[in-house]
N, C-alpha and C. Protein backbone atom coordinates (compact mmCIF):
# COMPACT_ATOMS: atom_id res chain seq x y z
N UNK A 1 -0.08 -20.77 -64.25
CA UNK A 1 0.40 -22.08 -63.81
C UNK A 1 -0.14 -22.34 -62.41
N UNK A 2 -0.91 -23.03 -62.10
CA UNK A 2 -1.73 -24.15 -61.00
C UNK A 2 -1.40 -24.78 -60.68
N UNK A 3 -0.72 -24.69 -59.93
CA UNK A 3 0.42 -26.53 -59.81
C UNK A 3 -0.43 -26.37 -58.05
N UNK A 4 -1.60 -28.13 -57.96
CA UNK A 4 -2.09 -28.30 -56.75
C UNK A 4 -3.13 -28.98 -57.23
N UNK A 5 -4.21 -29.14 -56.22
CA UNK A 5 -5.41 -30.03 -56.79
C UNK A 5 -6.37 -29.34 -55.96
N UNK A 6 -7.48 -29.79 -56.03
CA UNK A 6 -9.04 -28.67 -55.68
C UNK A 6 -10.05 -30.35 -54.90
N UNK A 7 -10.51 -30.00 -54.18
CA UNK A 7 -11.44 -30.71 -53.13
C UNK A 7 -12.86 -30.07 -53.05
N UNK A 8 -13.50 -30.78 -53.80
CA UNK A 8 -14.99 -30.35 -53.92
C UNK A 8 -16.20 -30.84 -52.77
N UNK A 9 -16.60 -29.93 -52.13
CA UNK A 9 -17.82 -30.69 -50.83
C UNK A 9 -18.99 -30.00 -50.73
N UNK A 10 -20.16 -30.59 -50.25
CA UNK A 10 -20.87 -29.99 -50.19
C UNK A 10 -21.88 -30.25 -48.97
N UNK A 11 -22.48 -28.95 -48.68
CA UNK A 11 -23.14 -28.99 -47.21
C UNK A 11 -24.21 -28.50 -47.39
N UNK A 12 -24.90 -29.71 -46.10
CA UNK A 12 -27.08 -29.43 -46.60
C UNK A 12 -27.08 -28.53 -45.61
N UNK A 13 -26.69 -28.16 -44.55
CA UNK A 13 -27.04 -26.42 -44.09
C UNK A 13 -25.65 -25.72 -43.45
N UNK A 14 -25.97 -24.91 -42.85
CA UNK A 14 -24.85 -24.10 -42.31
C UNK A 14 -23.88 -24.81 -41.49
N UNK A 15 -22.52 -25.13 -41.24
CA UNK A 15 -21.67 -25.76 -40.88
C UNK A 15 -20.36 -25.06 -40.77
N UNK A 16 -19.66 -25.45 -39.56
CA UNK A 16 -18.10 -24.85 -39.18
C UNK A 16 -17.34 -26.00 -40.35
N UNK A 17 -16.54 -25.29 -41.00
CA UNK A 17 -15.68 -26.24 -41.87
C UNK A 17 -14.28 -26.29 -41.17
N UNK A 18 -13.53 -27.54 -41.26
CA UNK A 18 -12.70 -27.62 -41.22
C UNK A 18 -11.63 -28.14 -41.94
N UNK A 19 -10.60 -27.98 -42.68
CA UNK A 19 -9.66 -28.71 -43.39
C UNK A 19 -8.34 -29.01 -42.72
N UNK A 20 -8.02 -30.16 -42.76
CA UNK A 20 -6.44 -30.24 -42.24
C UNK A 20 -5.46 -31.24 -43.62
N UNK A 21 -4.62 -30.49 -43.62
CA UNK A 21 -3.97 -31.85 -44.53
C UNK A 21 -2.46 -32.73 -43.56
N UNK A 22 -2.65 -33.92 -43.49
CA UNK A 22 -1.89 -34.83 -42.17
C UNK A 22 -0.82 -35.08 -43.27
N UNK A 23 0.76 -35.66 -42.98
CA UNK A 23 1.64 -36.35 -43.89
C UNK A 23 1.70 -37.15 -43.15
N UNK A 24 1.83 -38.38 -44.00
CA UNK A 24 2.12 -39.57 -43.41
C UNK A 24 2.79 -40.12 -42.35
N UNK A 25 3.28 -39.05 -41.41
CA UNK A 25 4.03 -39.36 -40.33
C UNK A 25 2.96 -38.47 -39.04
N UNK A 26 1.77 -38.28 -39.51
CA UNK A 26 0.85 -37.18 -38.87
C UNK A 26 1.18 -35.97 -38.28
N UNK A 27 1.73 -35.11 -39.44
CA UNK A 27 2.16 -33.48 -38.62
C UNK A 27 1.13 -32.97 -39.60
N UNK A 28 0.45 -31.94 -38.74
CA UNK A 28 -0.35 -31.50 -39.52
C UNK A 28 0.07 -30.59 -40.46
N UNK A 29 0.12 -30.02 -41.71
CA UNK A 29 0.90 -29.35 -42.66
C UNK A 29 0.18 -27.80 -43.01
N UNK A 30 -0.66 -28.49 -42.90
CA UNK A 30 -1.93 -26.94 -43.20
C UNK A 30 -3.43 -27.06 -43.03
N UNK A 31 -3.69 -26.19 -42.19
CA UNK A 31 -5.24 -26.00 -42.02
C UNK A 31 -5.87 -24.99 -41.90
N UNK A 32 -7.31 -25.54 -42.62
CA UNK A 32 -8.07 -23.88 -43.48
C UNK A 32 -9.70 -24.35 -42.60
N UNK A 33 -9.94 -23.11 -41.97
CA UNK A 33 -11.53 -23.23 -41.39
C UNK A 33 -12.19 -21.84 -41.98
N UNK A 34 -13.47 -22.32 -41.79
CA UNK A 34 -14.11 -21.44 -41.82
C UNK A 34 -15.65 -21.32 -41.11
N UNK A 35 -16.01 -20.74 -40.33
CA UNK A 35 -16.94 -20.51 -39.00
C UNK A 35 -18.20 -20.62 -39.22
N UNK A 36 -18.70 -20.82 -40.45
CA UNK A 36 -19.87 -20.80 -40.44
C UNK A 36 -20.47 -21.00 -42.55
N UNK A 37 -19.82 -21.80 -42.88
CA UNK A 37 -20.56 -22.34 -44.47
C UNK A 37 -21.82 -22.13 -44.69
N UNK A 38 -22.38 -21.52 -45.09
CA UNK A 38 -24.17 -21.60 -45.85
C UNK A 38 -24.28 -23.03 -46.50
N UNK A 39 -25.30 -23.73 -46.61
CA UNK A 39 -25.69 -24.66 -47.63
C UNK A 39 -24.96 -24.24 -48.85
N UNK A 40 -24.21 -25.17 -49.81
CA UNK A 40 -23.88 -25.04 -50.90
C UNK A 40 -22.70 -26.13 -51.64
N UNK A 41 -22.19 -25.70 -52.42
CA UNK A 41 -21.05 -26.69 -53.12
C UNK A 41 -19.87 -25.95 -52.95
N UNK A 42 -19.11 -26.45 -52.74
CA UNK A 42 -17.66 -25.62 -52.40
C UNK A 42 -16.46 -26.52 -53.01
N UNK A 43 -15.92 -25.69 -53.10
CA UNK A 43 -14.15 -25.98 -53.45
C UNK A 43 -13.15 -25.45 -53.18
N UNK A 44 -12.04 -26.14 -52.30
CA UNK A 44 -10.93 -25.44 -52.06
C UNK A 44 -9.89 -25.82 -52.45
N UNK A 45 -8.81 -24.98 -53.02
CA UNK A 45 -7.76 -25.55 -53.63
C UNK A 45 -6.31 -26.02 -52.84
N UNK A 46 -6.14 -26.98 -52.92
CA UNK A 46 -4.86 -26.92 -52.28
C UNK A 46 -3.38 -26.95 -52.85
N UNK A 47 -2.01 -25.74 -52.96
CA UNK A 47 -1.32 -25.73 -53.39
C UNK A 47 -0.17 -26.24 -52.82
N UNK A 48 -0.14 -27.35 -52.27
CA UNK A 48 1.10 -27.89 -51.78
C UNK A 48 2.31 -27.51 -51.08
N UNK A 49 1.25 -26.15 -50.05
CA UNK A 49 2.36 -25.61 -49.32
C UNK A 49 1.43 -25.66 -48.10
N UNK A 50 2.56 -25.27 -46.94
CA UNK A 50 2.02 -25.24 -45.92
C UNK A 50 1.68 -24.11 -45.06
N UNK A 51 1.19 -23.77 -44.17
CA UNK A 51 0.31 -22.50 -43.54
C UNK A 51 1.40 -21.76 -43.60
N UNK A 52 2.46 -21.84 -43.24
CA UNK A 52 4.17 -21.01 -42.88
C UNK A 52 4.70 -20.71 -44.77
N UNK A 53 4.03 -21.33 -45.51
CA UNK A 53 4.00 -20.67 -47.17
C UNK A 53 5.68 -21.83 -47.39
N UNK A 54 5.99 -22.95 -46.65
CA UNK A 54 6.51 -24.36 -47.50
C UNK A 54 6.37 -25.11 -48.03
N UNK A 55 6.70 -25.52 -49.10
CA UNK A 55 6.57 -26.38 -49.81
C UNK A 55 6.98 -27.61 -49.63
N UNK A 56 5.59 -28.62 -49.06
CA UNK A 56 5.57 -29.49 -48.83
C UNK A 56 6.28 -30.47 -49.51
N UNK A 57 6.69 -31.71 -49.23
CA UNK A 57 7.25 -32.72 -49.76
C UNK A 57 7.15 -33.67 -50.22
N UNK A 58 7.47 -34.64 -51.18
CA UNK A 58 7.07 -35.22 -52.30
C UNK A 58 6.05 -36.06 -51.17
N UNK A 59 5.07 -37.01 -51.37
CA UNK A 59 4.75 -38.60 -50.83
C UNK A 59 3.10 -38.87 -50.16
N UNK A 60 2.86 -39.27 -49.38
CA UNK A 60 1.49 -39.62 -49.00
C UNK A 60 0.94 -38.45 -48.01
N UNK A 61 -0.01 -37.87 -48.07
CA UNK A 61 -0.58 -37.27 -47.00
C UNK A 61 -2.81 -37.79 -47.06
N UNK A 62 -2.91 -37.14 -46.03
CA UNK A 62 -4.03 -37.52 -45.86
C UNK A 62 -4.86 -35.97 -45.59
N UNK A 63 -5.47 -35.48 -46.46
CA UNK A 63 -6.99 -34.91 -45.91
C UNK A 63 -7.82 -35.31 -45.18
N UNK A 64 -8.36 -33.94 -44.36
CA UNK A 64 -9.62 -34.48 -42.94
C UNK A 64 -10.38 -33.22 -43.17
N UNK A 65 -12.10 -34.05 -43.63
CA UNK A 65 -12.00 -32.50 -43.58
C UNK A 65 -13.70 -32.72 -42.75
N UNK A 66 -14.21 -31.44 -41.65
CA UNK A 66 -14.78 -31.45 -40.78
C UNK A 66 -15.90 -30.54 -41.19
N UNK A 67 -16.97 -31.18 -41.43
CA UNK A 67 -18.08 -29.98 -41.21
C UNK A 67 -19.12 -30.37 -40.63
N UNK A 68 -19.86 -29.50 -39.70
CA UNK A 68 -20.36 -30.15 -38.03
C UNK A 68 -19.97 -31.53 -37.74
N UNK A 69 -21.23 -32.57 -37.59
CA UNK A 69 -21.00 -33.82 -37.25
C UNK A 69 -20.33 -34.99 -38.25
N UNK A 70 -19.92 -34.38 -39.36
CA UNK A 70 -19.46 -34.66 -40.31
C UNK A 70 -17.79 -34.53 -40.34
N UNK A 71 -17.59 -36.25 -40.77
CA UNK A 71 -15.76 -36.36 -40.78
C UNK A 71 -15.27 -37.27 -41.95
N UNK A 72 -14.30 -36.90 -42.85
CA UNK A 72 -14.01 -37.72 -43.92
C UNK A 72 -12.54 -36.98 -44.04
N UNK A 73 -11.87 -38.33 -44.13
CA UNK A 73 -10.79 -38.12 -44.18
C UNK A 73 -10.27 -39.14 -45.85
N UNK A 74 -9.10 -39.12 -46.34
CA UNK A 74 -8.94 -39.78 -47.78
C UNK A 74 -7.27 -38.91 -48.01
N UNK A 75 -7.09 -40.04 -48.61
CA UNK A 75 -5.35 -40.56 -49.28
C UNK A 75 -5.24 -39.18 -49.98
N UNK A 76 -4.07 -38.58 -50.35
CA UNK A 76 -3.72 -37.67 -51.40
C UNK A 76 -2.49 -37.85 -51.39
N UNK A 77 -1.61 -38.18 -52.82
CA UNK A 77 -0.59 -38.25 -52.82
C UNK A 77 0.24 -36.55 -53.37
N UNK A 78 1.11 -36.17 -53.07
CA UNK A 78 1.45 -34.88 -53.71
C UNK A 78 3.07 -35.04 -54.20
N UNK A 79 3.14 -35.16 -56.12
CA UNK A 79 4.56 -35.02 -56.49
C UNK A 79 4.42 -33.85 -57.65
N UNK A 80 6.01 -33.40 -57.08
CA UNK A 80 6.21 -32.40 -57.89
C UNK A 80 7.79 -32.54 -58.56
């Protein structure tokens, strides 16, 4: 059982990644880096908890996700 959703990206060379997921009131809930990506396709899953291992709460949040000069952020709703 998988209960979460997966974020697929991809990077034309080596890049610091960054993920944050914001809730609609902007606290940041959880964030995942990693120092140095190779070129490739990636996916990370996100299970609707937060870095402290809570389970986030029903409603709007927002993904940001950072790799070098690169910024995209986008809606995610999370109900459980």
């Amino acid at each position: 059982d998988r209960e979460g959703t997966n974020i697929k990206y991809a990077l034309s060379g080596r890049s610091k990644v960054t993920l944050k997921i914001i809730s609609s009131f902007g606290y940041v809930s959880s964030t995942e880096g990693d120092e140095g990506e190779p070129t490739g396709v990636y996916h990370t899953f996100l299970t609707g908890r937060t870095n402290a291992g809570q389970q986030v709460s029903n409603g709007l949040y927002f993904y940001q996700l950072n790799a070098g000069n690169f910024v995209r952020t986008k809606k995610l709703s999370y109900l459980k």
